[in-house]
PDB file of N, CA and C in Angstrom:
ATOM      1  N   UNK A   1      -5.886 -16.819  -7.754  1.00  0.00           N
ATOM      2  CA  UNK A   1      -4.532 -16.257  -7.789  1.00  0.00           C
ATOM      3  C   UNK A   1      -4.090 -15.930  -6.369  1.00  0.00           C
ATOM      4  N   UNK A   2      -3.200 -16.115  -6.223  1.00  0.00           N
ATOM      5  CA  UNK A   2      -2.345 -16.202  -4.377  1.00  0.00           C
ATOM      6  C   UNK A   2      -1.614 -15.024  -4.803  1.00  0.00           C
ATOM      7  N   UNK A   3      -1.754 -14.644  -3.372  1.00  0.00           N
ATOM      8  CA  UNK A   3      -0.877 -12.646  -3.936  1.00  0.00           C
ATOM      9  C   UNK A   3      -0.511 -12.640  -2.274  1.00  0.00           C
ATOM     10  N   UNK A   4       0.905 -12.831  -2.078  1.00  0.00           N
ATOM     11  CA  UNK A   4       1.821 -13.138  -1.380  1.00  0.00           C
ATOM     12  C   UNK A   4       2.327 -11.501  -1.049  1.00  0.00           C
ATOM     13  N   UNK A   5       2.079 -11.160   0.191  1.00  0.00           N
ATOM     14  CA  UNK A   5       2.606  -9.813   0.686  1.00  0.00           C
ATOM     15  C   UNK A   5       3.547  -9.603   1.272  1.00  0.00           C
ATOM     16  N   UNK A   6       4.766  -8.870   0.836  1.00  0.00           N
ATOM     17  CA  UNK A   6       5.915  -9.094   1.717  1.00  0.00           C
ATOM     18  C   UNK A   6       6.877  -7.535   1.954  1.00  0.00           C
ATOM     19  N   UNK A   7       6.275  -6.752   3.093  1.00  0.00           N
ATOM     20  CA  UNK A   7       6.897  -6.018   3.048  1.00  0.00           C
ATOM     21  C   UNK A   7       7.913  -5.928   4.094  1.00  0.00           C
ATOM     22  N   UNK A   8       8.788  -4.817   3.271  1.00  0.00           N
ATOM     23  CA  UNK A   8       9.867  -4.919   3.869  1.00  0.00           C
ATOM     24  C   UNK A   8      10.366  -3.627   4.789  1.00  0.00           C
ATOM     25  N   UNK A   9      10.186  -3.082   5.848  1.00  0.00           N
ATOM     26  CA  UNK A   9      10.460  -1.331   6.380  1.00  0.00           C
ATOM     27  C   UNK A   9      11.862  -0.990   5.841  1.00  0.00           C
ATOM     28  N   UNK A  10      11.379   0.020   5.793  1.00  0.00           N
ATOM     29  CA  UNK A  10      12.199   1.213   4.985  1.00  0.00           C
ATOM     30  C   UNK A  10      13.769   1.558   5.918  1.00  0.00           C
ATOM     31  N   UNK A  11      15.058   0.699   5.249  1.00  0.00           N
ATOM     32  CA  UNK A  11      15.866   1.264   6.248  1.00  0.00           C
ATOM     33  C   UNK A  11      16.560   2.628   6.679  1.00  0.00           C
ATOM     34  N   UNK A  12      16.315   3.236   8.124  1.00  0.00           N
ATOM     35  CA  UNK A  12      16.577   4.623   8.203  1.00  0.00           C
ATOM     36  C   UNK A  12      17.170   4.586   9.757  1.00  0.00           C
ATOM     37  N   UNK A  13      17.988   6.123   9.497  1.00  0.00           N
ATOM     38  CA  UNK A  13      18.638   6.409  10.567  1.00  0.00           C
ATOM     39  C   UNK A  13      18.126   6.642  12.029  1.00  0.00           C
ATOM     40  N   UNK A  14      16.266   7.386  11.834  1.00  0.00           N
ATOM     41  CA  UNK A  14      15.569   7.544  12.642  1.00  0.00           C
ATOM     42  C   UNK A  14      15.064   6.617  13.651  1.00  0.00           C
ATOM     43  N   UNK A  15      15.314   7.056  14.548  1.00  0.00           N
ATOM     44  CA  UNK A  15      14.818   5.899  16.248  1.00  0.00           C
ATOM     45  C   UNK A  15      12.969   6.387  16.006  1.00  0.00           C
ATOM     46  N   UNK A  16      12.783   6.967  15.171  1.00  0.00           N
ATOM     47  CA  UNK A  16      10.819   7.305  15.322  1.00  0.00           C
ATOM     48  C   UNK A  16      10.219   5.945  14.612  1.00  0.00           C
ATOM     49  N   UNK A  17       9.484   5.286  15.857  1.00  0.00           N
ATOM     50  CA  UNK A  17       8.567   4.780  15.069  1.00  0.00           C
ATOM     51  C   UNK A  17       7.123   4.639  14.436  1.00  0.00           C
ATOM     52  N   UNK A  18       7.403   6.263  15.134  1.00  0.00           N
ATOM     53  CA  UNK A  18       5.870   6.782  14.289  1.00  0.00           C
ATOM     54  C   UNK A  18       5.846   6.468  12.573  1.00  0.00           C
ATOM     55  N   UNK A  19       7.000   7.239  12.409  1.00  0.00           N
ATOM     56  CA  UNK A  19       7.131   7.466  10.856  1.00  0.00           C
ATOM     57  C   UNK A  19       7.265   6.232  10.202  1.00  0.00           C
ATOM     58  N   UNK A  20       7.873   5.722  10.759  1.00  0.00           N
ATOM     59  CA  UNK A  20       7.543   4.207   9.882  1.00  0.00           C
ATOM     60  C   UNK A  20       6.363   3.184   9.905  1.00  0.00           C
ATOM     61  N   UNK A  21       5.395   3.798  10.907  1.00  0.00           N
ATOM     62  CA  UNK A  21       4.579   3.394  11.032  1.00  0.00           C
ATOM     63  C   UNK A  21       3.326   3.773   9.987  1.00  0.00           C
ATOM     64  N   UNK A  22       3.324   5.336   9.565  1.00  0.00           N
ATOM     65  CA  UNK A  22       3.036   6.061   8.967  1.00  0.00           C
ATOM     66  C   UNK A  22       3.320   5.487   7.604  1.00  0.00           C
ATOM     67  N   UNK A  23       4.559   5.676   7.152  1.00  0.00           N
ATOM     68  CA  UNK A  23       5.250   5.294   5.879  1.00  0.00           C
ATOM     69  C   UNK A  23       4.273   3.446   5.723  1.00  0.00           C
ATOM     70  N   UNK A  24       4.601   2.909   6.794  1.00  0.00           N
ATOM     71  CA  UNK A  24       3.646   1.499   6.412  1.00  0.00           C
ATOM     72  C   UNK A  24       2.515   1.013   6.170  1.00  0.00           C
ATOM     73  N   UNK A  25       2.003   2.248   6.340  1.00  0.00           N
ATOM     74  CA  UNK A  25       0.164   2.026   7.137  1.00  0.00           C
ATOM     75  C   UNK A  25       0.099   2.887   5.302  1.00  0.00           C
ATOM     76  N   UNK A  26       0.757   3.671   5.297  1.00  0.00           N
ATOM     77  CA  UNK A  26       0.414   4.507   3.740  1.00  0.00           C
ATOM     78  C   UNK A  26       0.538   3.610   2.418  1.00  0.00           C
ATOM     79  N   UNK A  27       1.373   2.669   2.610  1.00  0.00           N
ATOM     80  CA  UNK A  27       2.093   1.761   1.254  1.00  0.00           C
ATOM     81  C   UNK A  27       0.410   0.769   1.453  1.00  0.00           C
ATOM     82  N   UNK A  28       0.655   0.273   2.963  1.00  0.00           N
ATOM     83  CA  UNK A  28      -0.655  -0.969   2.922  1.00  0.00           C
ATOM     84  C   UNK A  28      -1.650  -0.126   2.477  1.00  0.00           C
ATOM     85  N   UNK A  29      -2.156   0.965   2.711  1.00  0.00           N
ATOM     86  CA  UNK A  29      -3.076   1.249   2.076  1.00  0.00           C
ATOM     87  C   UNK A  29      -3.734   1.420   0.882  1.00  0.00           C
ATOM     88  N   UNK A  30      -2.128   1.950  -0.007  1.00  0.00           N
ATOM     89  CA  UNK A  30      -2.060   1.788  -1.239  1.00  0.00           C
ATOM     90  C   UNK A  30      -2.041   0.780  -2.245  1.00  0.00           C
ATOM     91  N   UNK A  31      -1.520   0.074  -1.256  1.00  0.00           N
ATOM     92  CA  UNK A  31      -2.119  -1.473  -2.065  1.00  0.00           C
ATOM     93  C   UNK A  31      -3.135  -1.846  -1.881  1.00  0.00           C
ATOM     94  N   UNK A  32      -4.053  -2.138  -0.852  1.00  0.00           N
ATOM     95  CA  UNK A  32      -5.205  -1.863  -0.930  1.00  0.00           C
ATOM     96  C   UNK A  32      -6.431  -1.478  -1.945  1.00  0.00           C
ATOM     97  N   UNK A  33      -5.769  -0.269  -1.625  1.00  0.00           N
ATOM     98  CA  UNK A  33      -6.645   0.302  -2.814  1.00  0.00           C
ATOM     99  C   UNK A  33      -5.962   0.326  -4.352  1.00  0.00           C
ATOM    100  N   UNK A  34      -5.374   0.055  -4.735  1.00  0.00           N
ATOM    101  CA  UNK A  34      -4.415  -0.330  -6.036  1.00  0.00           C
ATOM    102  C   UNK A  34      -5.387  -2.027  -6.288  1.00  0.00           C
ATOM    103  N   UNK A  35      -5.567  -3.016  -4.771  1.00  0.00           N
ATOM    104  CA  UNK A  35      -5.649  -4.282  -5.017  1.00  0.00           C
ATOM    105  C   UNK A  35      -7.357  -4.416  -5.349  1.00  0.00           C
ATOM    106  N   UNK A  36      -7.786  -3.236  -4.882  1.00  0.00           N
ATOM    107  CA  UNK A  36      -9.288  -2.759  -4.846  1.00  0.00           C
ATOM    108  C   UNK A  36     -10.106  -2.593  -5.975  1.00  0.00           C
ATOM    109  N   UNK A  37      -9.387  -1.925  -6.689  1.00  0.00           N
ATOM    110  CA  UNK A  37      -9.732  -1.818  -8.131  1.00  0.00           C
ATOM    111  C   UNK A  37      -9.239  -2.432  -9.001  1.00  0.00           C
ATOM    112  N   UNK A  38      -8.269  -3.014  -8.928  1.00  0.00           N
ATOM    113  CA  UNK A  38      -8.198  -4.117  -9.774  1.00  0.00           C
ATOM    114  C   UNK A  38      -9.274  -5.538  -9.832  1.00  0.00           C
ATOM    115  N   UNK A  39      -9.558  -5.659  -8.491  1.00  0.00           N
ATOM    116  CA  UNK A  39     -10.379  -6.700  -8.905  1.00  0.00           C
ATOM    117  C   UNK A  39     -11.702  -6.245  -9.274  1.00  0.00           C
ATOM    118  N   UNK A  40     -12.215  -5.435  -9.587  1.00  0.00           N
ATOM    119  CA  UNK A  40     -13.268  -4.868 -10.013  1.00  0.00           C
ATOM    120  C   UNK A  40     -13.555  -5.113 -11.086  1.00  0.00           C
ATOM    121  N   UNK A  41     -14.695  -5.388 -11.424  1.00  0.00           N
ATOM    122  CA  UNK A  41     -15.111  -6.270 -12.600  1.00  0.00           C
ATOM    123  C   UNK A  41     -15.041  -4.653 -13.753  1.00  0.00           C
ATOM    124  N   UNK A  42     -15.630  -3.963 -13.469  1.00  0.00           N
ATOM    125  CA  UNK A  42     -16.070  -2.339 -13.906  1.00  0.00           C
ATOM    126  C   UNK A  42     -15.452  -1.274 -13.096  1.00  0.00           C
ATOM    127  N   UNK A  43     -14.166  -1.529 -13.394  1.00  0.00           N
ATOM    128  CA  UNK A  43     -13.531   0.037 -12.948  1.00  0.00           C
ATOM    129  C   UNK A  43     -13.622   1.039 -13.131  1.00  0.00           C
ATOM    130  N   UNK A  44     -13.710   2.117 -12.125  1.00  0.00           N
ATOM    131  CA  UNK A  44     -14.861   3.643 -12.323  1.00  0.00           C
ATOM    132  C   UNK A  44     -13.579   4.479 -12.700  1.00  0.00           C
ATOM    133  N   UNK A  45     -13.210   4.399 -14.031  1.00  0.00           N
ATOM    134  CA  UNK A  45     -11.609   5.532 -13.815  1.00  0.00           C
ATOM    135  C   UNK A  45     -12.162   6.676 -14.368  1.00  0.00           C
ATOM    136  N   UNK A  46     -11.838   8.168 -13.727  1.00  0.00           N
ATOM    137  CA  UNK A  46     -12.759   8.982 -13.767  1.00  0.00           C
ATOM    138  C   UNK A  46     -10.819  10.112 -14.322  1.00  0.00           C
ATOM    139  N   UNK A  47     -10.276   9.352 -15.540  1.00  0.00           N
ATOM    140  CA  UNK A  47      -8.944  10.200 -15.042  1.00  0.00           C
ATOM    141  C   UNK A  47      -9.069  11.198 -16.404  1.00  0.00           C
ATOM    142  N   UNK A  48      -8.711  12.277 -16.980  1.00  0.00           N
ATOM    143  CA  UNK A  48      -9.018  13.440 -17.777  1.00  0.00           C
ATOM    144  C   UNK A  48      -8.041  13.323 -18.183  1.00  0.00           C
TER     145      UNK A  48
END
């Protein structure tokens, strides 16, 4: 399966490009780990 990544920054008024750097680095991560456990044959969901 091909899993095509395409993000797009967040449009804002702010000249910081910390924060969007921040805001980007947080989403990739979350997919990541969203893309992490999904492929897991035995997912550890530990949710109550």
């Amino acid at each position: 399966s091909n899993i095509k990544i395409i993000y797009i920054p967040p449009i804002t008024t702010s000249s910081s490009t910390e924060s969007l750097y921040e805001i980007s680095g947080y989403d990739l991560l979350k997919f990541l780990c969203l893309h992490y456990l999904c492929s897991q044959n035995q997912p550890q969901t530990t949710y109550d």
